[in-house]
N, C-alpha and C. Protein backbone atom coordinates (compact mmCIF):
# COMPACT_ATOMS: atom_id res chain seq x y z
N UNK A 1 61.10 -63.02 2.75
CA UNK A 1 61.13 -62.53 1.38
C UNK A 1 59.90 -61.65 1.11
N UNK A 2 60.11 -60.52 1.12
CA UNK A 2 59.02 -59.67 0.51
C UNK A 2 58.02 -59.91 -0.84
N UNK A 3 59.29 -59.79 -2.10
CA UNK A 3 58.10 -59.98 -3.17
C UNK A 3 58.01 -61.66 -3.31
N UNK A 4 57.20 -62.01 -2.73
CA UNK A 4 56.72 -63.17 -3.14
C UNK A 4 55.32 -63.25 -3.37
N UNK A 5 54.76 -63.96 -3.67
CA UNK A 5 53.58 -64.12 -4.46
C UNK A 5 52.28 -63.53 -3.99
N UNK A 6 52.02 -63.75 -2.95
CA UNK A 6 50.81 -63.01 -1.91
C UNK A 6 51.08 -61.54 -2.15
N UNK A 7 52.44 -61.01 -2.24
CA UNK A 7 52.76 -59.47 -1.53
C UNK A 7 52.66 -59.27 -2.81
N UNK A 8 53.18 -59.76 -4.52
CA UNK A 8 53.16 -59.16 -5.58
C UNK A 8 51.30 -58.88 -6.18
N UNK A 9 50.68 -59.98 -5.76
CA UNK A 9 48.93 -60.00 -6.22
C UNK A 9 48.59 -58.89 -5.07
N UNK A 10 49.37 -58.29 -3.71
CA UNK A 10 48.60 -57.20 -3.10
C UNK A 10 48.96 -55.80 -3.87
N UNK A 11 49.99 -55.94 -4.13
CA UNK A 11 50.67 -54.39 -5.00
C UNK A 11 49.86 -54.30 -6.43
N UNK A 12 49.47 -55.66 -7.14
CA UNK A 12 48.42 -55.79 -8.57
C UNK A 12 47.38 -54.79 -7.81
N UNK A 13 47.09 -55.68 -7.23
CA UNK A 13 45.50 -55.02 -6.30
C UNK A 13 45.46 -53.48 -6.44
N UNK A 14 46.67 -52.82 -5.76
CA UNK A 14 46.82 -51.62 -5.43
C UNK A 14 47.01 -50.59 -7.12
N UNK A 15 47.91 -51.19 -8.13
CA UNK A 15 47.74 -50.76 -9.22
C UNK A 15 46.40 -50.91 -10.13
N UNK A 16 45.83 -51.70 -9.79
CA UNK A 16 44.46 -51.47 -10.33
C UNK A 16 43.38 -50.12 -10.14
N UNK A 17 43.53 -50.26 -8.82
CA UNK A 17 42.91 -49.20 -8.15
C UNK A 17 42.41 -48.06 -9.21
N UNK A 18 44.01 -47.03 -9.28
CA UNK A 18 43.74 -46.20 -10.22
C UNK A 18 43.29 -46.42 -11.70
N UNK A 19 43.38 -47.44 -11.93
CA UNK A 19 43.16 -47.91 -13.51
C UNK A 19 42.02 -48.31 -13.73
N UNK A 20 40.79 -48.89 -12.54
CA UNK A 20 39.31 -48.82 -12.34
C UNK A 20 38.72 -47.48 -12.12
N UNK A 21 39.32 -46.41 -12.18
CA UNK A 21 39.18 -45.01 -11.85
C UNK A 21 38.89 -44.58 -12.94
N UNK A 22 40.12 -44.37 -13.67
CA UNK A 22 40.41 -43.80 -15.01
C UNK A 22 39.34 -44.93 -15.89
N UNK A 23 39.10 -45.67 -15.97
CA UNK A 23 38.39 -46.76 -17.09
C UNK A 23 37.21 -46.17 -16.95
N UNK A 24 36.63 -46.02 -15.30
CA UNK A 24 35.10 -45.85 -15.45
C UNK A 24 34.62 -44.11 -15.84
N UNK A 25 36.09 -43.54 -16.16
CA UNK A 25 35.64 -41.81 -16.44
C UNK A 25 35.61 -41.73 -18.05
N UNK A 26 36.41 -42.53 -18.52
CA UNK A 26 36.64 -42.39 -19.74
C UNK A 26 35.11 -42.08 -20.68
N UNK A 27 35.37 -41.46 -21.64
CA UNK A 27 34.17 -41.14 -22.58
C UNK A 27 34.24 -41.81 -23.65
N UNK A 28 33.77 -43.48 -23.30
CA UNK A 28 32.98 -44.38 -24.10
C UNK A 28 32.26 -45.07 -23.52
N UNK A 29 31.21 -45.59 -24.37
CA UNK A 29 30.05 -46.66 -23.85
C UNK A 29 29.77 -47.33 -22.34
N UNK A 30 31.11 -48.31 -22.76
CA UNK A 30 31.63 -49.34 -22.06
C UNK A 30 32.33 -49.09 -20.86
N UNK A 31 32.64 -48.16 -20.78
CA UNK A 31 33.85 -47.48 -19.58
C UNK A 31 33.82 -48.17 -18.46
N UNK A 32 32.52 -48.04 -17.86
CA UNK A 32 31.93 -48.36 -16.46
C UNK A 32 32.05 -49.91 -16.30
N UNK A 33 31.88 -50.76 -17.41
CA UNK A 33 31.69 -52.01 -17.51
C UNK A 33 33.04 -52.65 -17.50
N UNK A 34 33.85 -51.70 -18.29
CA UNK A 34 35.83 -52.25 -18.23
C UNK A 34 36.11 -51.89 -16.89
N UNK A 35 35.22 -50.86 -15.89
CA UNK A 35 35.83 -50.47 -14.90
C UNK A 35 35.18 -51.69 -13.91
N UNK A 36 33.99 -51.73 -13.88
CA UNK A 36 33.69 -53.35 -13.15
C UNK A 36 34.35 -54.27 -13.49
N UNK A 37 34.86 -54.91 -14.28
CA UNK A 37 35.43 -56.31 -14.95
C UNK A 37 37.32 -55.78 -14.17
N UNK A 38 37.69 -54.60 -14.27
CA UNK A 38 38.96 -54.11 -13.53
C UNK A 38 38.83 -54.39 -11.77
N UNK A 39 37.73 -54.38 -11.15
CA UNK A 39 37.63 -53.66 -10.13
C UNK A 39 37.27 -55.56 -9.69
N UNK A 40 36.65 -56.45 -10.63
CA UNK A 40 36.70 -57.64 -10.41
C UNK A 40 37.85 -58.32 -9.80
N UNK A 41 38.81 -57.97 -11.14
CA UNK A 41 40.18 -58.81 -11.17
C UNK A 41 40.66 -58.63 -10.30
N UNK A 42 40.34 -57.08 -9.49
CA UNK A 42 41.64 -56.76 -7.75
C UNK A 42 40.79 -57.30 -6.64
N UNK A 43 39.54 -57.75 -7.00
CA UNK A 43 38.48 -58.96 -6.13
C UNK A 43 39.25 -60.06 -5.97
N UNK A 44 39.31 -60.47 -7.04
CA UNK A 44 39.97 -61.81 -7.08
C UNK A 44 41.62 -62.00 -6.29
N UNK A 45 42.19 -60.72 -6.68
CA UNK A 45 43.89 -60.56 -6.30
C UNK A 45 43.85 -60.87 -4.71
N UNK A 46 42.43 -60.51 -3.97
CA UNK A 46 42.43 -60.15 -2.68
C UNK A 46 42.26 -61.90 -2.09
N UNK A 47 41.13 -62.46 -3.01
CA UNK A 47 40.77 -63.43 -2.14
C UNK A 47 42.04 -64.83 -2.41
N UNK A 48 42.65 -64.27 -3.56
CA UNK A 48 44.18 -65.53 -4.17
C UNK A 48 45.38 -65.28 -3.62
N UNK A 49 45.76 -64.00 -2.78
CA UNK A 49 47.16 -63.38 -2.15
C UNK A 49 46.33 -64.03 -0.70
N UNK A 50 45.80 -64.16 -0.31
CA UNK A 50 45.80 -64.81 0.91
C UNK A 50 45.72 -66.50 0.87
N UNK A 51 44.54 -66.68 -0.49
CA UNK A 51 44.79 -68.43 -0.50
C UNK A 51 46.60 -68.96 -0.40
N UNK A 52 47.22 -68.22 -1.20
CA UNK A 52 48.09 -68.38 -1.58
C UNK A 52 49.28 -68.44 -0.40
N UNK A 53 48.82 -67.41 0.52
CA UNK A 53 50.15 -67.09 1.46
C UNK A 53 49.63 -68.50 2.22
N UNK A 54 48.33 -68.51 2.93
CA UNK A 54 48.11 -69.91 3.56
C UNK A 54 48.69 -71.19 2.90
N UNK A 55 48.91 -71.52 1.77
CA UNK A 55 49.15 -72.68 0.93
C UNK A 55 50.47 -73.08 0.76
N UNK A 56 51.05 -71.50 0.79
CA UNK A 56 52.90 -71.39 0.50
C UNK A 56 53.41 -71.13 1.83
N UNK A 57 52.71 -71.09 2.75
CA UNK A 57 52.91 -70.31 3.76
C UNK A 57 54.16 -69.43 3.97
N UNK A 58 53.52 -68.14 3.11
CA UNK A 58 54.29 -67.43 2.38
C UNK A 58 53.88 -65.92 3.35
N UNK A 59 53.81 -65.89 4.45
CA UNK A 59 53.14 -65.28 5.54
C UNK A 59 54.57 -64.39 5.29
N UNK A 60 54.18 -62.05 5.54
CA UNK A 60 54.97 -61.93 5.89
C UNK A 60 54.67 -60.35 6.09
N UNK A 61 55.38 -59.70 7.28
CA UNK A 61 54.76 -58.28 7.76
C UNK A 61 54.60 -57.71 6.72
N UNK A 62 55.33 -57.62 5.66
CA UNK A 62 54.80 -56.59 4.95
C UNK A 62 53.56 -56.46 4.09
N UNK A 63 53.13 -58.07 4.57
CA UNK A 63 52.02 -58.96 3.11
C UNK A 63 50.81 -58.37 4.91
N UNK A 64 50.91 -58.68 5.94
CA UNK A 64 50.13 -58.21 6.58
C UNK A 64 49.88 -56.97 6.96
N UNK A 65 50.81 -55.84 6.95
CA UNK A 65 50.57 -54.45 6.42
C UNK A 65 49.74 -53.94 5.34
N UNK A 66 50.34 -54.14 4.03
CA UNK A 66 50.08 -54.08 2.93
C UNK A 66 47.99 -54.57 2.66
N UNK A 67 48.18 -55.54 2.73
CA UNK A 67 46.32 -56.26 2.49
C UNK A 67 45.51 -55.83 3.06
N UNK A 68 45.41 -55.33 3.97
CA UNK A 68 44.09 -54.59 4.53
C UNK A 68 44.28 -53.19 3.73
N UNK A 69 45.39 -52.75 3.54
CA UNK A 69 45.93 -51.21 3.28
C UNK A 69 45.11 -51.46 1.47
N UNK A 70 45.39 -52.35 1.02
CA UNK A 70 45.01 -52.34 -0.40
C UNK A 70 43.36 -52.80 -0.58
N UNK A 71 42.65 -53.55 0.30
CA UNK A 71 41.31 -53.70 0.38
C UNK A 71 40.58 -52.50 0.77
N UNK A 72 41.09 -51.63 1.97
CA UNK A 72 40.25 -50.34 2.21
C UNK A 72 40.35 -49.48 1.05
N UNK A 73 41.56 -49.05 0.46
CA UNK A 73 41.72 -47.94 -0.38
C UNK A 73 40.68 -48.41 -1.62
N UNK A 74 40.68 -49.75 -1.88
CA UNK A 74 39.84 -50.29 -2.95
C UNK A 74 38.64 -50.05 -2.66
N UNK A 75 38.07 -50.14 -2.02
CA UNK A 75 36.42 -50.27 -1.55
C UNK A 75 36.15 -48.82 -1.32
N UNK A 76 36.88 -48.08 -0.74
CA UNK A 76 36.66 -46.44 -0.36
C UNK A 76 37.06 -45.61 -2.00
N UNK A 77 38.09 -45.94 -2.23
CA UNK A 77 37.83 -45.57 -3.97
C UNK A 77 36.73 -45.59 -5.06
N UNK A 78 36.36 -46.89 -4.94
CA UNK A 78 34.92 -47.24 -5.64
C UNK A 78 33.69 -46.19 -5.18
N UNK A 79 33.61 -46.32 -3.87
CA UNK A 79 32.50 -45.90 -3.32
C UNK A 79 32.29 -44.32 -3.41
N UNK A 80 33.80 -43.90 -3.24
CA UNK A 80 33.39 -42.31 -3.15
C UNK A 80 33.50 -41.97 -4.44
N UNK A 81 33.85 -42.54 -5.44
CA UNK A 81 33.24 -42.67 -6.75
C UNK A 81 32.17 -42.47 -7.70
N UNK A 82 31.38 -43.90 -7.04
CA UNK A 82 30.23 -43.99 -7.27
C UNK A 82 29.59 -42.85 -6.70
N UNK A 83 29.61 -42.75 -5.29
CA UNK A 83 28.74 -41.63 -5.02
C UNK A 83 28.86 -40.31 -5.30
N UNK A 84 30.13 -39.81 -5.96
CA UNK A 84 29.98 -38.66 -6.29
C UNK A 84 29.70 -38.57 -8.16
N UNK A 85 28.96 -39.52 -8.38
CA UNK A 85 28.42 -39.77 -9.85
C UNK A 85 27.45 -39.22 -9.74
N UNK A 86 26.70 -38.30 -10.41
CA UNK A 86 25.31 -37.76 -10.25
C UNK A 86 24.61 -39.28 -11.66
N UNK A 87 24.93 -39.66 -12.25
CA UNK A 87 23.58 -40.64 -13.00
C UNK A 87 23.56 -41.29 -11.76
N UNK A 88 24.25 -42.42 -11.18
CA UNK A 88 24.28 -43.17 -9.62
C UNK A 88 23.12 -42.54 -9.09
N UNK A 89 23.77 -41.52 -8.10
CA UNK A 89 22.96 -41.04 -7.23
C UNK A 89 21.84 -40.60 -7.58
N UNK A 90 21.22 -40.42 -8.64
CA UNK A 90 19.69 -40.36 -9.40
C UNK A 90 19.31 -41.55 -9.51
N UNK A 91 20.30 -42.51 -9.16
CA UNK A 91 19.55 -44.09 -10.30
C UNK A 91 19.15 -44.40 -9.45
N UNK A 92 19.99 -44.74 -7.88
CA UNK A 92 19.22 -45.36 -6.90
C UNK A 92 18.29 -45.50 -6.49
N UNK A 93 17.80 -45.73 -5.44
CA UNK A 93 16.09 -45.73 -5.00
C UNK A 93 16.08 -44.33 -4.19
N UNK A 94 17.42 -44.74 -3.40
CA UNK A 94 17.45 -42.63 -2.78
C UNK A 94 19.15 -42.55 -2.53
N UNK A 95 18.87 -41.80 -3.42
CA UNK A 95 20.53 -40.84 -3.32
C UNK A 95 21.04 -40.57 -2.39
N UNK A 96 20.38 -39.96 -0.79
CA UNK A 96 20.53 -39.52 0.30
C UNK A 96 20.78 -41.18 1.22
N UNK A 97 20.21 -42.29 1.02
CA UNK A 97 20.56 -43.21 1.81
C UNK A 97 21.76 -43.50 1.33
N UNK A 98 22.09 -43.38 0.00
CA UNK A 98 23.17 -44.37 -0.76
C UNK A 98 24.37 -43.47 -0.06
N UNK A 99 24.40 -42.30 -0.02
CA UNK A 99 25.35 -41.11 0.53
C UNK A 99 25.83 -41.64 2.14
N UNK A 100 24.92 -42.14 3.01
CA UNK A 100 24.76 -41.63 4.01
C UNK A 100 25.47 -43.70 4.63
N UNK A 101 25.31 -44.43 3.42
CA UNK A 101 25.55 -46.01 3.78
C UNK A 101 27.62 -45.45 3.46
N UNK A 102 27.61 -45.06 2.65
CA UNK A 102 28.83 -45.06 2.37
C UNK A 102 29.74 -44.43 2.83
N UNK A 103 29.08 -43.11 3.58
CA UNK A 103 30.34 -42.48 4.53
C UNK A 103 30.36 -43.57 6.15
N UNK A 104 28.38 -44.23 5.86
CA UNK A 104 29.22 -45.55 7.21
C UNK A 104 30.14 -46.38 7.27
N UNK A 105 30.44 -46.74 6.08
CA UNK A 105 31.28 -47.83 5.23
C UNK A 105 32.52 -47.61 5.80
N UNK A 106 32.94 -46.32 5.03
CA UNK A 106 34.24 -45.92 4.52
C UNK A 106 34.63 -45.06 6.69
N UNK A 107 33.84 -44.70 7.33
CA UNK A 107 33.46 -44.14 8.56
C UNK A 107 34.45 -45.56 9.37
N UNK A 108 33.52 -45.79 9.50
CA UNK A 108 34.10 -47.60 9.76
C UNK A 108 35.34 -48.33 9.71
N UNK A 109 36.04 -48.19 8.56
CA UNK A 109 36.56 -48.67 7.92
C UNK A 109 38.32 -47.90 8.76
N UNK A 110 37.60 -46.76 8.83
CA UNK A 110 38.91 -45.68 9.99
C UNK A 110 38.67 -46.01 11.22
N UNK A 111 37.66 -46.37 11.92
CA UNK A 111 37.48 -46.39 13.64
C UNK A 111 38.22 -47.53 13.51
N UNK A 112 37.65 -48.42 12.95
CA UNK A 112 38.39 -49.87 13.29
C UNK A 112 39.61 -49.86 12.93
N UNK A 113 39.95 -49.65 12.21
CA UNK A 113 41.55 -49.27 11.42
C UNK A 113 42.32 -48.67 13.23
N UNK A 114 41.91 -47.28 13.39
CA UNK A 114 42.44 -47.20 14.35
C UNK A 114 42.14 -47.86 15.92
N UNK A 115 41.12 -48.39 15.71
CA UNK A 115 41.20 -48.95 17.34
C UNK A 115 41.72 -50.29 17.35
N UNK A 116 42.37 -51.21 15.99
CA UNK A 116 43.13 -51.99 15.87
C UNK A 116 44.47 -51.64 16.13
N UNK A 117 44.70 -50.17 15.66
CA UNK A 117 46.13 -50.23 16.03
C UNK A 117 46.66 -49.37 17.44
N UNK A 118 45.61 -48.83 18.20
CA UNK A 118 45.33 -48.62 19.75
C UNK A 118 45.39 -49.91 20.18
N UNK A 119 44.52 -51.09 20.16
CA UNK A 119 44.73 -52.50 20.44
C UNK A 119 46.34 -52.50 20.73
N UNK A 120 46.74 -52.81 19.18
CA UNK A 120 47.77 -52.79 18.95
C UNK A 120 48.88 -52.98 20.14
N UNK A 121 48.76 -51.52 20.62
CA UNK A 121 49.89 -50.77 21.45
C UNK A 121 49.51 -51.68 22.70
N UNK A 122 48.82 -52.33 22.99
CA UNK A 122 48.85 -52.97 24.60
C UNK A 122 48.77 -54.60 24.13
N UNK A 123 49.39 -54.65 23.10
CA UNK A 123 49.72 -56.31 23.18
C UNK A 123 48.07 -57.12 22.53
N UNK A 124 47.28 -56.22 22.68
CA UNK A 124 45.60 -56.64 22.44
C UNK A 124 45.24 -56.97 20.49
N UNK A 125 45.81 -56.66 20.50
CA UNK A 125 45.29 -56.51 18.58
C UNK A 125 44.29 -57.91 18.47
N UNK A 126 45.00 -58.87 18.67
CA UNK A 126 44.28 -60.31 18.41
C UNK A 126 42.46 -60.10 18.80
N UNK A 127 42.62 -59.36 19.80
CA UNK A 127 41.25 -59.63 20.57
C UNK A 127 39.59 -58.83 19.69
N UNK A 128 40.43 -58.09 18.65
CA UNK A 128 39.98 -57.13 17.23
C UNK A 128 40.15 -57.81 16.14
N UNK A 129 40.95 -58.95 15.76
CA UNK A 129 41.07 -59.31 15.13
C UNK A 129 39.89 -59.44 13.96
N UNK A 130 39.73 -60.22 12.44
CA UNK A 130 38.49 -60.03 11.73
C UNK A 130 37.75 -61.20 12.20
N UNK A 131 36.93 -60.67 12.37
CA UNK A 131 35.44 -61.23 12.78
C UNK A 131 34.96 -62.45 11.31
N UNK A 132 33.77 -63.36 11.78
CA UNK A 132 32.91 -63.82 10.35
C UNK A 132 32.13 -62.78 10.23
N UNK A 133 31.19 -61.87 11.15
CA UNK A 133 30.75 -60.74 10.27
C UNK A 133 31.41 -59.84 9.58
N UNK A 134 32.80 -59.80 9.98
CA UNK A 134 33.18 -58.60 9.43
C UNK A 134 33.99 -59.35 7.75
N UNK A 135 33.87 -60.31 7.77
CA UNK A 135 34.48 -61.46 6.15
C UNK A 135 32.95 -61.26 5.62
N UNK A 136 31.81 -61.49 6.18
CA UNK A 136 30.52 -61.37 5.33
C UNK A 136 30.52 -60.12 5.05
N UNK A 137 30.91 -59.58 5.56
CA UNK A 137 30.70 -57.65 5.70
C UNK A 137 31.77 -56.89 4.23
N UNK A 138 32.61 -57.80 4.21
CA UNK A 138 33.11 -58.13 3.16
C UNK A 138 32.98 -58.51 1.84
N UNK A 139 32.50 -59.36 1.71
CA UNK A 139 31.98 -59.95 0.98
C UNK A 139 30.64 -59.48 0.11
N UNK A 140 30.16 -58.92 0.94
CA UNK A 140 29.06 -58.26 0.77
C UNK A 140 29.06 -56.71 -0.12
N UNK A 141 30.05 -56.13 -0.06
CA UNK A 141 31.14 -55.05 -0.44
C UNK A 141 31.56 -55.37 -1.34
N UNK A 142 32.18 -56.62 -1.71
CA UNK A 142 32.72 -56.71 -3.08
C UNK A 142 32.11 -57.33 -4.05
N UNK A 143 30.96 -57.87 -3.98
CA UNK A 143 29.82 -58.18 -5.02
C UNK A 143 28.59 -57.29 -4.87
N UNK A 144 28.37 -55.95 -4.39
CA UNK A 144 27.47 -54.84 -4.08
C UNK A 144 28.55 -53.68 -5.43
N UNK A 145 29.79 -53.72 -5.03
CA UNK A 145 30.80 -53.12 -5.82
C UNK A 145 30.61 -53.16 -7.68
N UNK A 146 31.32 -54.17 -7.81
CA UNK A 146 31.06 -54.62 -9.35
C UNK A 146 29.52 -54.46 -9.95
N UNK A 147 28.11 -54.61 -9.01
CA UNK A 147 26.82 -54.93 -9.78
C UNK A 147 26.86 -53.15 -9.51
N UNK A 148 27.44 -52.26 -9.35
CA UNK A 148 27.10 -50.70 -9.11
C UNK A 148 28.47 -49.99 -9.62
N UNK A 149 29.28 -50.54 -10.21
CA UNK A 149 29.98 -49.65 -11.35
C UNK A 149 29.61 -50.77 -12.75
N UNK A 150 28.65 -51.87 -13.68
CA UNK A 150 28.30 -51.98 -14.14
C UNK A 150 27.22 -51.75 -14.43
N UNK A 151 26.19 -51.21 -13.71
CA UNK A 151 25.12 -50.81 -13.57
C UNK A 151 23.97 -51.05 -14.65
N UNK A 152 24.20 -51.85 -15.67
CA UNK A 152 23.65 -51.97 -16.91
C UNK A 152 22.27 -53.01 -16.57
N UNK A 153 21.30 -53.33 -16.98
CA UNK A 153 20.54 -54.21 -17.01
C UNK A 153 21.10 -55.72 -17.88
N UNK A 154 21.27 -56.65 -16.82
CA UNK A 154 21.68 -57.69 -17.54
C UNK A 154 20.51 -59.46 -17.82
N UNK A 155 20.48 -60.15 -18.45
CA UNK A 155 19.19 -60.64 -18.91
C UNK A 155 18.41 -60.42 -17.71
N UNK A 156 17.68 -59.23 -17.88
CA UNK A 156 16.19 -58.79 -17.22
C UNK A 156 16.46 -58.19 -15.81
N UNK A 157 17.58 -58.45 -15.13
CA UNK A 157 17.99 -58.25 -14.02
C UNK A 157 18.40 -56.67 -13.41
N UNK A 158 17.52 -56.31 -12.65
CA UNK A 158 18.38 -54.61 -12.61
C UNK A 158 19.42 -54.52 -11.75
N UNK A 159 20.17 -54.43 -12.20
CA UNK A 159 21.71 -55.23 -11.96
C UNK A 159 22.12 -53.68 -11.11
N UNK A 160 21.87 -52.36 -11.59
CA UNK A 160 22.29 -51.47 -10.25
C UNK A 160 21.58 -51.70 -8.92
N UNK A 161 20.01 -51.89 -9.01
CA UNK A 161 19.87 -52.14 -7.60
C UNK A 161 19.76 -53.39 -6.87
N UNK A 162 20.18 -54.27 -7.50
CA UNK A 162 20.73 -55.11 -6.99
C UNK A 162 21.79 -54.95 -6.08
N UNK A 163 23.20 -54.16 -6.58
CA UNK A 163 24.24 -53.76 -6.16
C UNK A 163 24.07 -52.81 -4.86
N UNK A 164 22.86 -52.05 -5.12
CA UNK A 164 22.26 -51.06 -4.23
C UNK A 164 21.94 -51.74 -2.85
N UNK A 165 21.26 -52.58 -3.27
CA UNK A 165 20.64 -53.61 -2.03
C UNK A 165 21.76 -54.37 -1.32
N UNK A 166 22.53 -54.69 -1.80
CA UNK A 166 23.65 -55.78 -1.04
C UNK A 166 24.68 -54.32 -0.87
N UNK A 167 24.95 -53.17 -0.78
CA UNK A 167 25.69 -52.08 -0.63
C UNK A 167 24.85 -51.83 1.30
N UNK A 168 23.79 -51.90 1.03
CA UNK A 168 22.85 -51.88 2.09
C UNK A 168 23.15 -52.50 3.25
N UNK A 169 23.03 -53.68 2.52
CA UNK A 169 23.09 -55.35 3.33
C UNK A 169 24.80 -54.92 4.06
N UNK A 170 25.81 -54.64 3.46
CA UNK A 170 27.14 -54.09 3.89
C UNK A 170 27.24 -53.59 4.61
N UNK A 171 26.32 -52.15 4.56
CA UNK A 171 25.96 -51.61 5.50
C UNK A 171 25.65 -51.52 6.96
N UNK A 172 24.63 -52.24 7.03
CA UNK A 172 24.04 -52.90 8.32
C UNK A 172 25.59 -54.17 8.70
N UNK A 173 25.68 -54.68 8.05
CA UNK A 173 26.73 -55.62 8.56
C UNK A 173 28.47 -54.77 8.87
N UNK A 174 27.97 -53.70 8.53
CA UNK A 174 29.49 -52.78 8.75
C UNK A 174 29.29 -51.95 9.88
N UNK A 175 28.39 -51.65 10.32
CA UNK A 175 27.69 -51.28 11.67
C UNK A 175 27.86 -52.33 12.72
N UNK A 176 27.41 -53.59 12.64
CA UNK A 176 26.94 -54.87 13.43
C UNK A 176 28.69 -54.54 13.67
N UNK A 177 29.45 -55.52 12.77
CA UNK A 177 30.93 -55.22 13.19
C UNK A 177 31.66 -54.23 13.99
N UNK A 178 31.30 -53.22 13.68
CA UNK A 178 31.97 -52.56 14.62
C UNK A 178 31.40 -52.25 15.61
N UNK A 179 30.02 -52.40 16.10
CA UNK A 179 29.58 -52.58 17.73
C UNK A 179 30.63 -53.85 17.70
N UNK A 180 30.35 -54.81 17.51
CA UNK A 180 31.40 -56.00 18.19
C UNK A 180 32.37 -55.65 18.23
N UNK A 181 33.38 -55.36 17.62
CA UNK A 181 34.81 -54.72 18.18
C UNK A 181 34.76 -54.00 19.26
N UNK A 182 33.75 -52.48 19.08
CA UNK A 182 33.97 -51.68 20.17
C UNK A 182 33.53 -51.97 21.23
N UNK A 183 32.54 -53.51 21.48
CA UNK A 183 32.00 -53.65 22.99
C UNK A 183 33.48 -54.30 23.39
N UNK A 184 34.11 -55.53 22.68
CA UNK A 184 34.56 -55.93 22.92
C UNK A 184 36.31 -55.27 23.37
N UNK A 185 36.07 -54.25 23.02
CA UNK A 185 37.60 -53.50 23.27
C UNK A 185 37.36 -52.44 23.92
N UNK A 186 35.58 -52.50 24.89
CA UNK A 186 35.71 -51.08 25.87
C UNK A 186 35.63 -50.91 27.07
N UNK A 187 36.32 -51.74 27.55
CA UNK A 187 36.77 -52.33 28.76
C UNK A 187 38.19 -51.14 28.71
N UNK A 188 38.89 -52.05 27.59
CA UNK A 188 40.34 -51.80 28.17
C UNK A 188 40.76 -49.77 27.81
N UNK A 189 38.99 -49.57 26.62
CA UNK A 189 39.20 -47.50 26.20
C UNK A 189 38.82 -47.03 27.48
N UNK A 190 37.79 -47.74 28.29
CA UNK A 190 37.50 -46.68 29.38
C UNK A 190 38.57 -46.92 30.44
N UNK A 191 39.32 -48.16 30.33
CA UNK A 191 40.35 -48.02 31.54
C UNK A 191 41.91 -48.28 30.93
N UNK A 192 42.64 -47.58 30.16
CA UNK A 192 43.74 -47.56 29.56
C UNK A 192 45.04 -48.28 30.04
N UNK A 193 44.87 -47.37 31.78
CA UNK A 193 46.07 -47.99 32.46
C UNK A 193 45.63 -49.25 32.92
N UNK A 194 44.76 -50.23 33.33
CA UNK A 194 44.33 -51.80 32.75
C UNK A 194 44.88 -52.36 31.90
N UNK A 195 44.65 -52.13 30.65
CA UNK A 195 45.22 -52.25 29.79
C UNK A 195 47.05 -52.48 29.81
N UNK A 196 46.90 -51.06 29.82
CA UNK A 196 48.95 -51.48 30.05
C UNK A 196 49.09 -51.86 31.34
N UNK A 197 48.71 -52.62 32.40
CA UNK A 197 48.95 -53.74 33.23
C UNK A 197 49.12 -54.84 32.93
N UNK A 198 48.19 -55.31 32.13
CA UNK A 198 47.97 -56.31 31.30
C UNK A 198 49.24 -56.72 30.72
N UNK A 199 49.33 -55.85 29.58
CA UNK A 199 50.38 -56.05 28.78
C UNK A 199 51.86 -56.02 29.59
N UNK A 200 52.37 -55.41 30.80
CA UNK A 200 53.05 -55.45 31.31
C UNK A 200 53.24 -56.80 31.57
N UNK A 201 52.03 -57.22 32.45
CA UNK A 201 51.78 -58.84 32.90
C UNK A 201 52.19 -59.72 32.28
N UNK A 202 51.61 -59.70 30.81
CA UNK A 202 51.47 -60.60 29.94
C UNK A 202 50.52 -61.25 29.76
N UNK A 203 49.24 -60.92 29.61
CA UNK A 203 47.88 -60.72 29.62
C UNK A 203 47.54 -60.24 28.32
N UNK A 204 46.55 -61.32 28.18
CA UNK A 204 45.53 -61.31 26.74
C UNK A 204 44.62 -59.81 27.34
């Protein structure tokens, strides 16, 4: 069954998207702050469509297609966002690092994308599978997110670089991740036809 509960909170996810877009352009006050509190709720959609499929075990290709597809576009939306905000990129500590973390991010976010689905093709995907750095790496991304499209000072707290700093912390942990994937899957890039032996075989 497709729309079931996991797959309907990934498509929420995905309609938010644009609607944390439009909130944080709008010309009032608050914009940025409806657009964090938006950009929250498809936080939440992400980490409850999976509690949920585990619980209902409500597991299903299109819910495993779909969820990574709606977490990247989310996080790469925000970001190239934010960074093409000129108050942002003035607010930070340096504009040029904040630029340069986020095309690693979003950089990243495609190698692995595709050398999961190169995996893929020789039976290997599992062996790419997500990492605990790459769930902290995560994690790290979506509470760096919200404290940097609210950006406001909250009791005493400078709540953008805060966001700045754990955007950082993402950073470095979005790097770390993908050396581990790519050591671990460059065996089978430098020797291809290995690879499809393997999989012929029936070989992890």
């Amino acid at each position: 069954m497709i729309w079931n509960a996991p797959n309907i909170l990934t498509v929420l996810r995905l309609v938010l998207i644009p609607l944390f877009i439009v909130a944080y352009h709008l010309p009032y006050k608050n914009a940025n702050i409806l657009a964090a509190v938006l950009f929250i709720i498809a936080a939440i959609t992400d980490w409850l469509d999976g509690y949920l499929a585990r619980r209902l075990g409500q597991h299903s290709h299109f819910g495993a297609f779909l969820d990574p597809v709606a977490d990247k576009l989310m996080v790469a939306a925000a970001l190239v966002m934010l960074v093409a905000d000129p108050e942002i990129y003035g607010a930070v500590y340096d504009g040029r690092l904040f630029a340069i973390v986020v095309v690693v991010i979003v950089g990243r976010e495609i190698t692995v994308s595709a050398l999961r689905e190169w995996m893929a093709e020789y039976g290997k995907r599992s062996r790419v599978a997500v990492s605990f750095v790459g769930k902290v790496k995560t994690t790290a991304q979506m509470l760096a997110i919200p404290f940097l499209l609210w950006r406001e000072d909250l009791l005493g707290l400078p709540v953008l670089h805060i966001g700045e700093v754990l955007l950082y912390v993402a950073g470095g942990l979005t790097l770390w991740s993908m050396l581990v994937y790519l050591r671990i899957a460059w065996a089978d890039l430098l020797h291809p036809d290995r690879a499809a032996a393997d999989r012929a075989q029936g070989r992890p």
